[in-house]
Protein backbone atom coordinates (compact mmCIF):
# COMPACT_ATOMS: atom_id res chain seq x y z
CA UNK A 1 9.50 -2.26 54.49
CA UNK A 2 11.31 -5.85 54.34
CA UNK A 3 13.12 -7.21 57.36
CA UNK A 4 15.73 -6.86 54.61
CA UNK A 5 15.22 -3.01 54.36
CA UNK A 6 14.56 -3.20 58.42
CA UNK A 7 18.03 -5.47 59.02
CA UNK A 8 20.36 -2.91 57.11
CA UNK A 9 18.70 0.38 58.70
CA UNK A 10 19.94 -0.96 61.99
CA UNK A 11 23.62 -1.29 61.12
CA UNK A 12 25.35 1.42 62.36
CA UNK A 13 26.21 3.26 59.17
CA UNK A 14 28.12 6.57 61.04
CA UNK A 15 30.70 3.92 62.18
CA UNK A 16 30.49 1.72 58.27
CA UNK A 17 30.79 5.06 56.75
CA UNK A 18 33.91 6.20 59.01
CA UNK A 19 35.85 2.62 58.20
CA UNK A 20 35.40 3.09 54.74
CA UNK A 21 36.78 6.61 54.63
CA UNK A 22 39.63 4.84 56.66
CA UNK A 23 40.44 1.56 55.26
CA UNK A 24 38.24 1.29 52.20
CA UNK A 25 36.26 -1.94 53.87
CA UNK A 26 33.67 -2.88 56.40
CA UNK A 27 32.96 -6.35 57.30
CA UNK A 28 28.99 -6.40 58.47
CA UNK A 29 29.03 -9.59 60.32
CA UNK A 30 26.61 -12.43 59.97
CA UNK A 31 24.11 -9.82 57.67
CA UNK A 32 23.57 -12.76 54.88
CA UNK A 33 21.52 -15.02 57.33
CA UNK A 34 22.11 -19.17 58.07
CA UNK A 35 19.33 -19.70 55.48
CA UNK A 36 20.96 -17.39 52.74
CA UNK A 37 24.54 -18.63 53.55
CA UNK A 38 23.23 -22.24 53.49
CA UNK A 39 21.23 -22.20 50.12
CA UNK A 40 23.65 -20.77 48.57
CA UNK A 41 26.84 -22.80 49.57
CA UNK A 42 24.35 -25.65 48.19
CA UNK A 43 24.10 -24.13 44.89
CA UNK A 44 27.75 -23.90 44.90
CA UNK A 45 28.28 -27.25 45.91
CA UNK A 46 26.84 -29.02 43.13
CA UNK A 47 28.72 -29.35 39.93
CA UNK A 48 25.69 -28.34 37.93
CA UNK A 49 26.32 -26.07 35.06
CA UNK A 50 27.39 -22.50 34.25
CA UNK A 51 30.97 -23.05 36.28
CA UNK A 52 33.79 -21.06 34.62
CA UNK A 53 36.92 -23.20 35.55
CA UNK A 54 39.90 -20.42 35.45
CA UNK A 55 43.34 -21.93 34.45
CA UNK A 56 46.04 -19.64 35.49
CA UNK A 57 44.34 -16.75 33.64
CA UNK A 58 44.55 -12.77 34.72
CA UNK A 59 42.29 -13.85 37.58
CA UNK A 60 43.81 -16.18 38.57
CA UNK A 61 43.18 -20.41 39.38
CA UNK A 62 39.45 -21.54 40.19
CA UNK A 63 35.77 -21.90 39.38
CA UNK A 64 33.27 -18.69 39.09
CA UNK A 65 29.79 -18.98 38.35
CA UNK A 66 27.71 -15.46 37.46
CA UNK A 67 24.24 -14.67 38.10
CA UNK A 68 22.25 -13.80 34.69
CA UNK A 69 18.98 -14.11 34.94
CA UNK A 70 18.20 -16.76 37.92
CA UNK A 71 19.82 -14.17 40.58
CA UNK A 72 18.63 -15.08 44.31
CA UNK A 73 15.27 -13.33 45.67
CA UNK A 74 17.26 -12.78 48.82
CA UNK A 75 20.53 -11.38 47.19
CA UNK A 76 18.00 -8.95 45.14
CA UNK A 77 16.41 -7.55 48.27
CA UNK A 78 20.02 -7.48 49.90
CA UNK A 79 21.61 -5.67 47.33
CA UNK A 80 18.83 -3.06 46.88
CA UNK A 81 18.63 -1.79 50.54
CA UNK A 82 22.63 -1.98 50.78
CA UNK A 83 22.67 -0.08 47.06
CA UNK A 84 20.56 3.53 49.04
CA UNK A 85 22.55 3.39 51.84
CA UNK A 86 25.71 3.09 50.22
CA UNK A 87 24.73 5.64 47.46
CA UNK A 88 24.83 8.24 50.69
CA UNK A 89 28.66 7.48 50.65
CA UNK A 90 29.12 7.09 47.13
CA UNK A 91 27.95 10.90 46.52
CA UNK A 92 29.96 11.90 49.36
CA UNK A 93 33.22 10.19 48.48
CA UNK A 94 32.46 12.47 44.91
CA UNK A 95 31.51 15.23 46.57
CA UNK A 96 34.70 15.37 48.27
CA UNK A 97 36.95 14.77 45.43
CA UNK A 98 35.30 17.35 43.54
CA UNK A 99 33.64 14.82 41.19
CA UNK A 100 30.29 16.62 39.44
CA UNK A 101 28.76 13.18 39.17
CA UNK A 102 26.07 11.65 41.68
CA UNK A 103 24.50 8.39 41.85
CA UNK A 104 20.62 8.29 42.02
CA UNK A 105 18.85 6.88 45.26
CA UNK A 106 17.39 3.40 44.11
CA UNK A 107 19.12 0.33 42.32
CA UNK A 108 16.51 0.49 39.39
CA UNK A 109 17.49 3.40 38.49
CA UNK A 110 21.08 3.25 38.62
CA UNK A 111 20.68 0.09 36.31
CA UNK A 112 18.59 1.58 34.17
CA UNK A 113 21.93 4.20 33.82
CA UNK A 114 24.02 1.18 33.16
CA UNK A 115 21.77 -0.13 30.31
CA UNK A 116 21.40 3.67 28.86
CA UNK A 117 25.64 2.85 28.62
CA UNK A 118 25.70 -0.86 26.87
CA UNK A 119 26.19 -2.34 30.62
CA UNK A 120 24.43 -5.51 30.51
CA UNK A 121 26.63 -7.96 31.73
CA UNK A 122 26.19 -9.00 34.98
CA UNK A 123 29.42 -9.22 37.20
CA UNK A 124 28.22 -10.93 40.46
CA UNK A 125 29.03 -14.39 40.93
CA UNK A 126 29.81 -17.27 42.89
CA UNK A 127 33.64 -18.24 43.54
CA UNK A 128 34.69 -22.01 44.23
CA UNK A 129 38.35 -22.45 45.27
CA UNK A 130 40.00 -26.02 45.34
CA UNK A 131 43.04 -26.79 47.10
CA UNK A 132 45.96 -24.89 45.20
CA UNK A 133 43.27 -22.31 43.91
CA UNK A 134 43.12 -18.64 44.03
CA UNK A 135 42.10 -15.49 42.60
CA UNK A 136 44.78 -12.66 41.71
CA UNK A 137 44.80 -8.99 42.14
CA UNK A 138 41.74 -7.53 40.26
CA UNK A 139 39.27 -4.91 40.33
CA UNK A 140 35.58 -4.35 38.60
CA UNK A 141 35.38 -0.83 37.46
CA UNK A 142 34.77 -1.30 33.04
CA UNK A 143 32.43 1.03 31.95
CA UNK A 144 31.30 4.66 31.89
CA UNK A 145 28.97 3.94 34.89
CA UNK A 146 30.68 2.31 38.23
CA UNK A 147 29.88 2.24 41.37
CA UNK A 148 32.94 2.51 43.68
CA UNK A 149 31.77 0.11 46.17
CA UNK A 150 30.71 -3.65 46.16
CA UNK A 151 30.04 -6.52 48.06
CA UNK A 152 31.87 -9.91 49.19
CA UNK A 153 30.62 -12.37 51.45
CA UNK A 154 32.08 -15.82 52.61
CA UNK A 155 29.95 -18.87 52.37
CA UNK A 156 32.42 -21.25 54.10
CA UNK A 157 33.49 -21.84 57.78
CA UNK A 158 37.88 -21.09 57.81
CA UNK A 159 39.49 -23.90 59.85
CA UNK A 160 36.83 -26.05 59.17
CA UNK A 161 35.93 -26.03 55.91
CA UNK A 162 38.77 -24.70 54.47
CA UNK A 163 42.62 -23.64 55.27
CA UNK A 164 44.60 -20.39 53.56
CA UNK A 165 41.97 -18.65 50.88
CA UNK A 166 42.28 -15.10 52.85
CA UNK A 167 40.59 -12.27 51.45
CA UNK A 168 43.05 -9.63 50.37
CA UNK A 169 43.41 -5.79 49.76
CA UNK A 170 45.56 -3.68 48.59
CA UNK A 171 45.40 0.05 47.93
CA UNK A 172 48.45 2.06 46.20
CA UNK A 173 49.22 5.83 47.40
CA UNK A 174 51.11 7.90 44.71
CA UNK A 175 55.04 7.49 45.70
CA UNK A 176 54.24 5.21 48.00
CA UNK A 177 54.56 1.04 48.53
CA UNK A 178 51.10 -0.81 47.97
CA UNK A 179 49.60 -0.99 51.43
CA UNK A 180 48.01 -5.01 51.86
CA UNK A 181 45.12 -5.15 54.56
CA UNK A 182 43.76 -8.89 55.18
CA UNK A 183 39.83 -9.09 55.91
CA UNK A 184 39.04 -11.01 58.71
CA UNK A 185 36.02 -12.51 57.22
CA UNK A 186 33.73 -15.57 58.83
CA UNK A 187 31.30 -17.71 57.48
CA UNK A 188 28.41 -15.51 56.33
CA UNK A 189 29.83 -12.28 56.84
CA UNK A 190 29.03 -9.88 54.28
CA UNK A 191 31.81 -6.89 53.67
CA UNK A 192 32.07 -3.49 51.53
CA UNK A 193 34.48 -2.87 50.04
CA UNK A 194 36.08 0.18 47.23
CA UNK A 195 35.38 -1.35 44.12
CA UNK A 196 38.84 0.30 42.41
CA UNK A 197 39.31 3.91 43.99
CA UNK A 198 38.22 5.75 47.33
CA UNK A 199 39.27 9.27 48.58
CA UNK A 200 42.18 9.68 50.56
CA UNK A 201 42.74 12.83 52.58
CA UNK A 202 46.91 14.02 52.24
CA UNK A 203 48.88 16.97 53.08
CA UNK A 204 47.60 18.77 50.67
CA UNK A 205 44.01 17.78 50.80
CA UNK A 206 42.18 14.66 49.45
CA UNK A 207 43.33 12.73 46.52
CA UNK A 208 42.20 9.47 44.79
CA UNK A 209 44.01 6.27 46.04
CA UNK A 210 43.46 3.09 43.23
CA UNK A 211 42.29 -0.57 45.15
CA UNK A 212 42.42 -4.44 44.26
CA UNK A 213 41.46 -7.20 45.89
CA UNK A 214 42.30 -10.86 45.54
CA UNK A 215 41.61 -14.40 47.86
CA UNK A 216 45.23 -16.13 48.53
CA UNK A 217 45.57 -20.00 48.20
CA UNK A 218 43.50 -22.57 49.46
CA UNK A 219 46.43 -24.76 51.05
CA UNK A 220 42.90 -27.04 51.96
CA UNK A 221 39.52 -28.18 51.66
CA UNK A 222 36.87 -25.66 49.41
CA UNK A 223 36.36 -22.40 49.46
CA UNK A 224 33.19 -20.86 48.45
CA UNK A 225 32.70 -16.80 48.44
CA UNK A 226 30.13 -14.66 46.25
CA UNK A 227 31.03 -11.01 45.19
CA UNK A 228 28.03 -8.89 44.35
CA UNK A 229 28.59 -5.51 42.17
CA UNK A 230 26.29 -2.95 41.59
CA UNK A 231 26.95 -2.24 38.09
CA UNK A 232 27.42 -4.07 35.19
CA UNK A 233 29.72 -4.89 32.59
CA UNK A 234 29.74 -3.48 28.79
């Protein structure tokens, strides 16, 4: 076992699992590492090449950058061990909506699902905000396999390197006004969050409540954040 695999057995996963039922997030503070958070803020950093500079589009105003084939040794190990934990809620967030479909226990094999569906595309990717910048209301859930959680992570300090540029959720009830929650994410905090839907328990028993998420404006400085998905796009 890693000290990967060893670091995210010791979170307390009763207490993850309950805020997610709850609020559809977790924040798991400080989980990336200095090392992890400062390699790659350095690869995000430099102009190099691959940047996708967003004008005003549907996700809004800034500069992504997705992993294809040179994804991080460290963010591979991280995302497996965080993949069979969080498959445990995945079922069980199914299982209660009365959804037949369960996920399998290892990463591997849930890609191997993905490419069995024409997912190949890979969806995680870096995020570098500019003064003025943000990214709008969005959620990653294309193709016939998705997994309803994901990951985000900040890679810059707030108030230091950075002013504005909070990370922002909403979630919309049936009959009801969207309901905004504001992460309170640090540098190198790593959070889960509903990828588009969750279970929500009503009067009448649990029903499926529909998620975005979005980063307001930088009013200054950079802001750099990563968002890791567990599927990928057709």
């Amino acid at each position: 076992m890693t000290s990967i695999d060893t670091a995210v057995d010791h979170l307390d996963w009763v207490d993850i699992g309950g805020q997610l039922d709850v609020e559809g997030w977790a924040v798991l503070p400080g989980l990336l590492g200095p090392d992890a958070v400062r390699d790659l803020a350095q690869q995000a950093r430099a102009s190099g090449t691959g940047w996708e500079r967003l004008e005003f589009s549907d996700l809004g105003c800034g500069e992504l950058r997705y992993f294809d084939t040179n994804f991080p040794i460290p963010l591979t190990a991280l995302r497996s061990a965080l993949y069979r934990r969080l498959a445990v809620i995945a079922n069980r967030w199914n299982e209660t909506l009365d959804v037949a479909h369960r996920y399998p226990t290892s990463l591997d094999e849930f890609l191997q699902l993905n490419r069995a569906a024409g997912q190949t595309r890979p969806q995680s990717h870096l995020t570098r905000l500019g003064v003025e910048d943000h990214l709008a209301l969005h959620q990653r859930s294309d193709g016939e396999q998705v997994f309803p959680l994901q990951l985000v992570a900040l890679l810059s300090e707030p108030g230091d390197d950075f002013d504005g540029g909070e990370f922002v959720m909403t979630e919309q009830r049936p009959r009801m006004q969207s309901r905004p929650a504001v992460l309170p994410l640090r540098l190198g905090d790593l959070a889960v969050i509903a990828t588009a839907h969750r279970p929500f328990k009503g009067s009448r028993g649990h029903y499926r409540v529909n998620l975005k998420h979005a980063v307001s404006r930088v009013r200054r400085g950079q802001r750099i954040g990563l968002e890791l998905s567990f599927h990928d796009a057709p």
